[in-house]
C-alpha atoms as a PDB file:
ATOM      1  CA  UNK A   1       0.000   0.000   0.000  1.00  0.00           C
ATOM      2  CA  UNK A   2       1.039   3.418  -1.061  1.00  0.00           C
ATOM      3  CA  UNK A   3       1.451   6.098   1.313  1.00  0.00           C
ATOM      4  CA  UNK A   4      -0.839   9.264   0.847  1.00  0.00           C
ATOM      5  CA  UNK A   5       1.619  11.806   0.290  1.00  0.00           C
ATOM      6  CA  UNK A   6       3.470   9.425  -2.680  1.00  0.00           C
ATOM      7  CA  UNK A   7       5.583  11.216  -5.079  1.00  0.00           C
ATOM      8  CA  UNK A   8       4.943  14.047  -3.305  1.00  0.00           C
ATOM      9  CA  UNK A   9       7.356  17.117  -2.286  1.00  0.00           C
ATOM     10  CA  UNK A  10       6.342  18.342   1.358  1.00  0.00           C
ATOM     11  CA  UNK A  11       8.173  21.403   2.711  1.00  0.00           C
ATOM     12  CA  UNK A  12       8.190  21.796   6.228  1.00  0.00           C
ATOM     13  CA  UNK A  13       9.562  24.816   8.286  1.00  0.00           C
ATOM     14  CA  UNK A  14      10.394  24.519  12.317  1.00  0.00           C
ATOM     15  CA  UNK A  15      12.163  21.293  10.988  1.00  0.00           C
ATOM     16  CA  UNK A  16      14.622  20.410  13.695  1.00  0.00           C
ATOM     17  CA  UNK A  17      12.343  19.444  16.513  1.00  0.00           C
ATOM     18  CA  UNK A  18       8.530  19.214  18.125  1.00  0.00           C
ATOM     19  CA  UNK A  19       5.470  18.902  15.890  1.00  0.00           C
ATOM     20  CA  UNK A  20       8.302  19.890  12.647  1.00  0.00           C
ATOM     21  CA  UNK A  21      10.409  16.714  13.055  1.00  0.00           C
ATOM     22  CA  UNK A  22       7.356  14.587  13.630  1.00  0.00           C
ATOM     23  CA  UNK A  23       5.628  15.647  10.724  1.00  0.00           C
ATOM     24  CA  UNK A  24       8.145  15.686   8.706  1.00  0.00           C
ATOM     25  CA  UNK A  25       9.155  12.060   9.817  1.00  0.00           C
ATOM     26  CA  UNK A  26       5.861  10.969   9.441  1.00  0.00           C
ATOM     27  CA  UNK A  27       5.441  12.672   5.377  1.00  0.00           C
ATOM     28  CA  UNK A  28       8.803  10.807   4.324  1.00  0.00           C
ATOM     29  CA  UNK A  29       6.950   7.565   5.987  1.00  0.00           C
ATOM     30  CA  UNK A  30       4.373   8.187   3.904  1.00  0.00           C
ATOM     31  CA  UNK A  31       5.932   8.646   0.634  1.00  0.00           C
ATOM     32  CA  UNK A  32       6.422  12.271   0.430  1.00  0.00           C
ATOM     33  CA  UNK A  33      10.177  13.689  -0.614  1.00  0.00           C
ATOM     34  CA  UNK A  34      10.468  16.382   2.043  1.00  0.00           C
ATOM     35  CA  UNK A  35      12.657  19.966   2.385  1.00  0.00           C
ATOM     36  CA  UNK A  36      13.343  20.009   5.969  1.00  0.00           C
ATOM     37  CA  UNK A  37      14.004  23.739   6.991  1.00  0.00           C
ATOM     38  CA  UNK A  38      14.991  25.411   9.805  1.00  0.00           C
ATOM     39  CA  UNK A  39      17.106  28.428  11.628  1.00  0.00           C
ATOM     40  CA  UNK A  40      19.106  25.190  13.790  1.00  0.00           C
ATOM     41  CA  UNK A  41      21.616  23.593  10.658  1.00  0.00           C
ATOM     42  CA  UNK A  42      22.399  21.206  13.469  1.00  0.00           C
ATOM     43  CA  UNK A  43      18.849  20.391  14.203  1.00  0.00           C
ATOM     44  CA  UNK A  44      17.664  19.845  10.682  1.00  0.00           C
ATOM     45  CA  UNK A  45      20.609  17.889   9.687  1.00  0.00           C
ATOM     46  CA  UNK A  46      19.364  15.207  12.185  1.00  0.00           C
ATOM     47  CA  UNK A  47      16.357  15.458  11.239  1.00  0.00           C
ATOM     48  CA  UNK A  48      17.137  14.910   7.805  1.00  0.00           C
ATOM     49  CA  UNK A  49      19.478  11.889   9.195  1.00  0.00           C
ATOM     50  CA  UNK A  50      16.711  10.279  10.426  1.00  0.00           C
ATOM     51  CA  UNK A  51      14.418  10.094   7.379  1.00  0.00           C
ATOM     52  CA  UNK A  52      17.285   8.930   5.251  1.00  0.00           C
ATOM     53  CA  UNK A  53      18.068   6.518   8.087  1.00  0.00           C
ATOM     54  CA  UNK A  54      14.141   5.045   7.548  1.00  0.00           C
ATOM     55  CA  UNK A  55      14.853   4.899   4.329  1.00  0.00           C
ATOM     56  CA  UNK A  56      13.268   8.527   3.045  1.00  0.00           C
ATOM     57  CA  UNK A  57      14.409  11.271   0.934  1.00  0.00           C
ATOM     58  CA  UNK A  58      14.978  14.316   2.468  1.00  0.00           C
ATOM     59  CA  UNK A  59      16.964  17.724   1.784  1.00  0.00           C
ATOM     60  CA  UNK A  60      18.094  20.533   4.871  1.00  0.00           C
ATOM     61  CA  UNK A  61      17.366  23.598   4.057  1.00  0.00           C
ATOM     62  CA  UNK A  62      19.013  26.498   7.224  1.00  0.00           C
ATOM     63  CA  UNK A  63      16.552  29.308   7.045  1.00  0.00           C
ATOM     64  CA  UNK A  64      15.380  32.540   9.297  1.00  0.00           C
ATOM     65  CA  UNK A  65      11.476  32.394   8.697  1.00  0.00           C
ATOM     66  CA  UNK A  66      11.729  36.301   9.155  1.00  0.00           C
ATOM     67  CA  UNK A  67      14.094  37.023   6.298  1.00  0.00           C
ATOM     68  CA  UNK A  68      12.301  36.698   2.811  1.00  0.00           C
ATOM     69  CA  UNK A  69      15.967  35.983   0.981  1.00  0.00           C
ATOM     70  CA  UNK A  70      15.843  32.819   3.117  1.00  0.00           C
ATOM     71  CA  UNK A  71      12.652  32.014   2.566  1.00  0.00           C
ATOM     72  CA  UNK A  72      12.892  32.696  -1.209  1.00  0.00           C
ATOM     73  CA  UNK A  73      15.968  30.271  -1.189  1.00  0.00           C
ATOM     74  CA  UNK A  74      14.105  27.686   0.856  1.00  0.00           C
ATOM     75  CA  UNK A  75      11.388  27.358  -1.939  1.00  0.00           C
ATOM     76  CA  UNK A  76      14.217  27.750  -5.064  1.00  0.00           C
ATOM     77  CA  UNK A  77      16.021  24.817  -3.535  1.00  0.00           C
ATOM     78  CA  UNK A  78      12.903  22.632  -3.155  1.00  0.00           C
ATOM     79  CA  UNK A  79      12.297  23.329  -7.059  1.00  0.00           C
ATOM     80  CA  UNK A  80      15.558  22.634  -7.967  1.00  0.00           C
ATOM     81  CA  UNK A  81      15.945  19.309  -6.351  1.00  0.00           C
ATOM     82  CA  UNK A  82      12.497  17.676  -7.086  1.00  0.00           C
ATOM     83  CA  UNK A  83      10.999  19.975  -9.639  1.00  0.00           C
ATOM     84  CA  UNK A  84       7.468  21.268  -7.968  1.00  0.00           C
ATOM     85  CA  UNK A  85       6.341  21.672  -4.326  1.00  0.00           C
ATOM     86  CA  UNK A  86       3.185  19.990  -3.959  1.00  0.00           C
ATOM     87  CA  UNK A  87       2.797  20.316  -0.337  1.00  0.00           C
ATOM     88  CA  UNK A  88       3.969  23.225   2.508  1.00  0.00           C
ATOM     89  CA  UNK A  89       3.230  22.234   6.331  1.00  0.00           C
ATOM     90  CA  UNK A  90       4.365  26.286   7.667  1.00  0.00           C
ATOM     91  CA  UNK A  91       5.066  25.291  11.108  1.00  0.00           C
ATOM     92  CA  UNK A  92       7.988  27.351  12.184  1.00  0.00           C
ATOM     93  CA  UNK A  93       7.115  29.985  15.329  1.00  0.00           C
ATOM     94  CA  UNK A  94       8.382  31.493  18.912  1.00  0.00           C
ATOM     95  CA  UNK A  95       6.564  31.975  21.982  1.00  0.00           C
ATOM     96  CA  UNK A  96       6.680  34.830  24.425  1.00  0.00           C
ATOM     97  CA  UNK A  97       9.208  32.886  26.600  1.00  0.00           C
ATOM     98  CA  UNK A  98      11.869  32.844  23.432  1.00  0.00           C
ATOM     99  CA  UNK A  99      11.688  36.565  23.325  1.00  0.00           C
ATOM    100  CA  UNK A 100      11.597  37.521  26.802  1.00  0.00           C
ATOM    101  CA  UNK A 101       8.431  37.903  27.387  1.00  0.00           C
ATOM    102  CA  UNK A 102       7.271  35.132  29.764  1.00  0.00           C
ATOM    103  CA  UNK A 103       4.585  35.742  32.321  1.00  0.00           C
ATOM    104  CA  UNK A 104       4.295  39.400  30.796  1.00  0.00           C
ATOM    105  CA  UNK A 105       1.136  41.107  31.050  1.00  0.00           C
ATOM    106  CA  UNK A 106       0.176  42.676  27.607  1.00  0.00           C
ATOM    107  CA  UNK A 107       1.304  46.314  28.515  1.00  0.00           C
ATOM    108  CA  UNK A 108       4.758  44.883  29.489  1.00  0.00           C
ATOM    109  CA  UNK A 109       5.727  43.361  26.794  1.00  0.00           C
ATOM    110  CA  UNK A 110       8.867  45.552  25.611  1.00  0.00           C
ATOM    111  CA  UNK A 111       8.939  46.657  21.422  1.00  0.00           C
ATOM    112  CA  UNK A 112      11.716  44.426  20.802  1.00  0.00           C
ATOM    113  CA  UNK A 113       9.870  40.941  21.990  1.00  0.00           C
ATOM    114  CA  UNK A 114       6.506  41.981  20.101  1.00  0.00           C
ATOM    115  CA  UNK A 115       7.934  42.818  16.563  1.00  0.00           C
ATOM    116  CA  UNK A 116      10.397  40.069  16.862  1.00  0.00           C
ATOM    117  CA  UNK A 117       7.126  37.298  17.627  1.00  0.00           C
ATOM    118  CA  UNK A 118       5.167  39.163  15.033  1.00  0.00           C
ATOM    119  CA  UNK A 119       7.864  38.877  12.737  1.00  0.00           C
ATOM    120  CA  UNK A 120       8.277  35.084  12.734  1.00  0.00           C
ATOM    121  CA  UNK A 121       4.808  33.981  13.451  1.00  0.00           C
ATOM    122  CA  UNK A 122       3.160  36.154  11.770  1.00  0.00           C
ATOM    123  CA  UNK A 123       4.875  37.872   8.821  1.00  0.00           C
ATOM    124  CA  UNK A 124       6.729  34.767   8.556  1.00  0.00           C
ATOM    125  CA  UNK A 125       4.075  32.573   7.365  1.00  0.00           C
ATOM    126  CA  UNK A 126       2.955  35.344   5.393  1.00  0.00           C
ATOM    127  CA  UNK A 127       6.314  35.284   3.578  1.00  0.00           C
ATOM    128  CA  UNK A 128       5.781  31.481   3.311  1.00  0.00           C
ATOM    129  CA  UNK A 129       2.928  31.595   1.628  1.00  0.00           C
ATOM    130  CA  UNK A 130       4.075  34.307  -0.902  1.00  0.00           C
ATOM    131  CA  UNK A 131       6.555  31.730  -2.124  1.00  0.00           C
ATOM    132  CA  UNK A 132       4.538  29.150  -1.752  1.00  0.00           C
ATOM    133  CA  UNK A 133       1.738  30.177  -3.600  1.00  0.00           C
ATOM    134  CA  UNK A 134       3.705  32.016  -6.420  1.00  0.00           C
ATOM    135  CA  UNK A 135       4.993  28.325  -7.162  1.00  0.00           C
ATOM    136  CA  UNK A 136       1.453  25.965  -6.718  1.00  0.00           C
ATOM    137  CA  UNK A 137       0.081  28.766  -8.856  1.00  0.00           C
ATOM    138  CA  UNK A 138       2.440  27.828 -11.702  1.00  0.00           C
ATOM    139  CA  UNK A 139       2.193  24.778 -11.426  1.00  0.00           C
ATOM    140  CA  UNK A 140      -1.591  24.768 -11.225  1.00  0.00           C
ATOM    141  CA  UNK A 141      -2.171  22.869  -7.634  1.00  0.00           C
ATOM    142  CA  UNK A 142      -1.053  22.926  -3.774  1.00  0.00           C
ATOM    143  CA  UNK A 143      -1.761  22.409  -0.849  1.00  0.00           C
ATOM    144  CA  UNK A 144      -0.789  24.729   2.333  1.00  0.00           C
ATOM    145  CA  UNK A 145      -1.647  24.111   6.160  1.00  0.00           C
ATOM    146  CA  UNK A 146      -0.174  26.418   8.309  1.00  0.00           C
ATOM    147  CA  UNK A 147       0.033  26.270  11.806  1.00  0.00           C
ATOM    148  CA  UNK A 148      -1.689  28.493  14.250  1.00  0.00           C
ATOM    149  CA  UNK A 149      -2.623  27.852  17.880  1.00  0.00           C
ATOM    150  CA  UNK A 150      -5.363  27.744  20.928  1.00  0.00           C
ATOM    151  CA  UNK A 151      -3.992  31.267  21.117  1.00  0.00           C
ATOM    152  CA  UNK A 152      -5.296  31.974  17.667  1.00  0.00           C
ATOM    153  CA  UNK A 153      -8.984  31.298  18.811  1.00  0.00           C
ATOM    154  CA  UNK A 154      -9.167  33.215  22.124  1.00  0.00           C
ATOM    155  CA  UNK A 155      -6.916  35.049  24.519  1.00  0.00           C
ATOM    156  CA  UNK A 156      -4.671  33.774  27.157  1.00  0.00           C
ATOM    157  CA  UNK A 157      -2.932  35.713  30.309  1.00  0.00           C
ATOM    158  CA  UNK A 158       0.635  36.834  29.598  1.00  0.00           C
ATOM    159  CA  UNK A 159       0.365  36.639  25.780  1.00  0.00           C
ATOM    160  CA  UNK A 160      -0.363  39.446  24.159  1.00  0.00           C
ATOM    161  CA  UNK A 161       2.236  38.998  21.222  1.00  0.00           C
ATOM    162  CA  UNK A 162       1.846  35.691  20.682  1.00  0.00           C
ATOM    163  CA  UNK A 163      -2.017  35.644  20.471  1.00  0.00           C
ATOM    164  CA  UNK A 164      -2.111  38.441  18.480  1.00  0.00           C
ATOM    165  CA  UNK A 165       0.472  36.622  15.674  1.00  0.00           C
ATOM    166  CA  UNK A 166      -1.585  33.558  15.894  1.00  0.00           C
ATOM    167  CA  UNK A 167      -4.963  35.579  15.362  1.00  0.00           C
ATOM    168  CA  UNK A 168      -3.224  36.295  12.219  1.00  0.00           C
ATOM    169  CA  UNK A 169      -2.406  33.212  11.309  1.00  0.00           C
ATOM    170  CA  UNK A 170      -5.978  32.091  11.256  1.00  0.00           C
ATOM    171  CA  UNK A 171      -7.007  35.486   9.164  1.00  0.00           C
ATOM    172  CA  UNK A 172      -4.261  34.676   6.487  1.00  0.00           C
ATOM    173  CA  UNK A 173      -5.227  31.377   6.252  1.00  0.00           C
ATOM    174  CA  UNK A 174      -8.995  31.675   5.839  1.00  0.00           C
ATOM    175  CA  UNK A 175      -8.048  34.774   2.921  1.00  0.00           C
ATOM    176  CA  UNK A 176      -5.374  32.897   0.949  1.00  0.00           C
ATOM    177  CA  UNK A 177      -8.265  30.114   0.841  1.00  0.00           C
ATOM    178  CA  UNK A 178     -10.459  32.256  -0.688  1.00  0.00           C
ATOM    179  CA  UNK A 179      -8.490  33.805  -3.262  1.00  0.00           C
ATOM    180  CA  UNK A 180      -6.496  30.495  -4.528  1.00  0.00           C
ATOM    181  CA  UNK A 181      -9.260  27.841  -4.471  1.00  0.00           C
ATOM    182  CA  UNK A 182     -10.034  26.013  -5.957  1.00  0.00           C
ATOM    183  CA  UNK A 183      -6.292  25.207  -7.677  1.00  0.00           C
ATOM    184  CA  UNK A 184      -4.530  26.059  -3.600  1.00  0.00           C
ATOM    185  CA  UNK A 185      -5.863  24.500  -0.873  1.00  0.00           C
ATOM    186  CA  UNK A 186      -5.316  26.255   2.772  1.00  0.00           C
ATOM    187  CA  UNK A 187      -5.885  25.317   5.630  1.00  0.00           C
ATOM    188  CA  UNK A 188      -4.752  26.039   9.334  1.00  0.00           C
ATOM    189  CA  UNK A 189      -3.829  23.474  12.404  1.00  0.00           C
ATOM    190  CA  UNK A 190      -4.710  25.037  16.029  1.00  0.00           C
ATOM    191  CA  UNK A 191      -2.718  22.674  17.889  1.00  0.00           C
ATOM    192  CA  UNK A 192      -3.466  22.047  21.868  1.00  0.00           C
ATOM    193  CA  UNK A 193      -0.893  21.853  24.458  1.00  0.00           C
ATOM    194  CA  UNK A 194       1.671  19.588  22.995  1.00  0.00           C
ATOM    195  CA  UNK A 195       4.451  18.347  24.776  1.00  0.00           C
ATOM    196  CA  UNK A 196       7.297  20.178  23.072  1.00  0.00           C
ATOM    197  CA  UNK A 197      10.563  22.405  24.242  1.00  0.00           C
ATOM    198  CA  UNK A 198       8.480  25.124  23.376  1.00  0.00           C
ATOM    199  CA  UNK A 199       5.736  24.671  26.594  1.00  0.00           C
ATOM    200  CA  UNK A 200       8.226  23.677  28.906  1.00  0.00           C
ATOM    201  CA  UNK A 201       8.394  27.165  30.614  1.00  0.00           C
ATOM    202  CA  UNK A 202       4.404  27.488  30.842  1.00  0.00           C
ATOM    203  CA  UNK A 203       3.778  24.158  31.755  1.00  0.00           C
ATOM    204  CA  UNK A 204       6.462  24.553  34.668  1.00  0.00           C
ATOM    205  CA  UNK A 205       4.361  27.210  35.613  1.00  0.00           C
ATOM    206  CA  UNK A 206       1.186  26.456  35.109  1.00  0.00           C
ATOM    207  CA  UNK A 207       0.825  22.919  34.185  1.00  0.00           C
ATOM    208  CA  UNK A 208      -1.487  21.663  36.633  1.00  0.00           C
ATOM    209  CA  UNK A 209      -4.118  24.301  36.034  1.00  0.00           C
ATOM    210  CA  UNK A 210      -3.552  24.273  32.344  1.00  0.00           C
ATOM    211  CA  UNK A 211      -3.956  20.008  32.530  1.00  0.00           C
ATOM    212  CA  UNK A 212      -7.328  20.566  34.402  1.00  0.00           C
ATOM    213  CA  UNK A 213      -8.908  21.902  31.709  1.00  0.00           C
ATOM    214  CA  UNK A 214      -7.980  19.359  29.469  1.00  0.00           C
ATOM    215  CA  UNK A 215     -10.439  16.690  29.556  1.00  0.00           C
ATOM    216  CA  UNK A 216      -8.185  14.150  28.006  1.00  0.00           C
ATOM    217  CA  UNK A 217      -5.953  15.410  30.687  1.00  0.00           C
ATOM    218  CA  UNK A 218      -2.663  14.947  29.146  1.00  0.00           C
ATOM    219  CA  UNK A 219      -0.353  17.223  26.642  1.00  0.00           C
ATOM    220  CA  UNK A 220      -0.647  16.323  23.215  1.00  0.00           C
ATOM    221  CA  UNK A 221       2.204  13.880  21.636  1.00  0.00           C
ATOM    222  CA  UNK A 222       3.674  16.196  18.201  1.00  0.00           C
ATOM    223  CA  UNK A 223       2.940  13.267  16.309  1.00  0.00           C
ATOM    224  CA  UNK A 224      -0.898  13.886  16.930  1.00  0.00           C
ATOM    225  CA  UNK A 225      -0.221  17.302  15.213  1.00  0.00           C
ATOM    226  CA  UNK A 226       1.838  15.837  12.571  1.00  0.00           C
ATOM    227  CA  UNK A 227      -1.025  13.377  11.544  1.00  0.00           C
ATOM    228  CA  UNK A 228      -3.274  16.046  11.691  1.00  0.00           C
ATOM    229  CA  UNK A 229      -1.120  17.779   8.773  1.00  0.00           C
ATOM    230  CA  UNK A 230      -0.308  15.241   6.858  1.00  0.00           C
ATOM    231  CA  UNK A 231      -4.235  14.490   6.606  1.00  0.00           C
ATOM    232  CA  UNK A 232      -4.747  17.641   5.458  1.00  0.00           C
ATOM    233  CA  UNK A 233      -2.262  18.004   2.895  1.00  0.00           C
ATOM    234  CA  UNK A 234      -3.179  14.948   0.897  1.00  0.00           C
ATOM    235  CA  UNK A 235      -6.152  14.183  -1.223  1.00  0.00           C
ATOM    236  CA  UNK A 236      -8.097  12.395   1.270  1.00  0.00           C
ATOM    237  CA  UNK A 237      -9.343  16.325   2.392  1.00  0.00           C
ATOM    238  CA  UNK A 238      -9.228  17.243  -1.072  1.00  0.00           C
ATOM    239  CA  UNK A 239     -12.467  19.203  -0.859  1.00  0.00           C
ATOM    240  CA  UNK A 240     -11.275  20.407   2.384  1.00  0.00           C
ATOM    241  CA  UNK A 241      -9.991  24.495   2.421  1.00  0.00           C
ATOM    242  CA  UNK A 242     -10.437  27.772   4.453  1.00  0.00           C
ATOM    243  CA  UNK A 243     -10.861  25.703   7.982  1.00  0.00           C
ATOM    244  CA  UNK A 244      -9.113  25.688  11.056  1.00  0.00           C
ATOM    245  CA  UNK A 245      -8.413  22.014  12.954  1.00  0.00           C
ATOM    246  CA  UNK A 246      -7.815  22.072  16.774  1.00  0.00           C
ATOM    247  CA  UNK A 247      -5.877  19.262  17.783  1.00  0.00           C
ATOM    248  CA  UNK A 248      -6.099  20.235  21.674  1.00  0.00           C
ATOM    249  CA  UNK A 249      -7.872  17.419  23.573  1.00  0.00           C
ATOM    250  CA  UNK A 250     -11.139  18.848  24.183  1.00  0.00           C
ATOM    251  CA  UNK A 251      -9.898  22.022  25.738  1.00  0.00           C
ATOM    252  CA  UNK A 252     -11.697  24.516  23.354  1.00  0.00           C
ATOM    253  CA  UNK A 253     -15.054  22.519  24.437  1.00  0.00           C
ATOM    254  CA  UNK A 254     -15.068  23.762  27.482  1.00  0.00           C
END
């Protein structure tokens, strides 16, 4: 049996660990040539290790989701190894704690940490997608999930920066849908509290409270993002665009 991303070329940003190793793992497993990128070389070089060491073909791409020269690169170097990009998973982001903002109520959040999170989260995918669709417009299909968060559906103490990038997320997501269908799918992943480097700060903080309101009452494995994303960007959701996923649990049901 085939896998459902055969043949295809996935490109995956946030590469080098958390839900971006998983999924890209899992899109090599299932047949998919993938362009592993991220800002860590060392990072995506294992990563890219370990889908050659299952037997997968995989490039590493080093990139700064903030810098469009990068990003222009990223996509020119997918194109010139296997020819199209059929499939973008834009996963790469920061939270508050990576630019100093942790536990920060919204009017203390300095300049600095607020451009710099809008920057990659926000403007970053945005730069992503301008690639991204420039190329599945030539080629006359593609299929884009980006990913977004809880904190792109409602607000959250402490932040401000964050939820405001992933609010935008979910806005660019539901307008590239409209505008590219139906040759471009686009779609957006609002993943839960996963159990990656990323959370480790808030969950030391605030874990047990957080957990409570979870009524699976655990974190979510990456690999329960990554199969979200991997659904998504085959053909089994092929009449599937403009929606957001949450993959949290059944926190947002409360």
């Amino acid at each position: 049996m085939t896998g459902i991303l055969e043949g295809k070329t996935a490109l995956v940003t946030g590469a080098a660990r958390g839900i971006g190793r998983k999924a890209a793992l899992l899109f090599a497993r299932e047949g998919a040539r993938v362009v592993a990128a991220d800002i860590s070389a060392e990072g995506v070089a294992e990563t890219v290790d370990m889908i050659a060491a299952a037997g997968g073909a995989a490039i590493p791409i080093v990139a700064d989701m903030s810098k469009s020269e990068d990003i222009a690169d990223m996509v020119k170097s997918a194109i010139d190894t296997y020819g199209r990009l059929d499939c973008a998973f834009n996963n790469a982001g920061l939270t508050g704690s990576q630019v100093g903002a942790a536990g920060k109520l919204t009017a203390d959040w300095s300049e600095e940490a607020f451009d710099r999170i809008i920057q990659v989260n926000l403007k970053g995918v945005w730069l992503c997608m301008k690639a991204e669709l420039e190329q599945m417009t030539k080629q006359g299909t593609g299929v884009i999930v980006n990913t977004a968060s809880l904190a792109g559906l409602t607000g959250f103490r402490s932040t401000a920066g964050y939820t405001a990038s992933k609010h935008g997320v979910v806005g660019l997501t539901k307008t590239a849908a409209i505008e590219y269908a139906p040759a471009v799918r686009v779609n957006c992943i609002c993943p839960g509290f996963t159990d990656t480097d990323m959370l480790k700060d808030t969950m030391s903080r605030r874990g047990e409270e957080i957990l409570a309101r979870v009524p699976f009452g655990t974190m979510a494995d990456p690999h329960d993002i990554a199969e979200m994303a991997c659904w998504l960007l085959s053909e089994r959701a092929k009449y599937v665009t403009g929606s957001v996923f949450t993959v949290d649990g059944g926190y947002m049901a409360n």
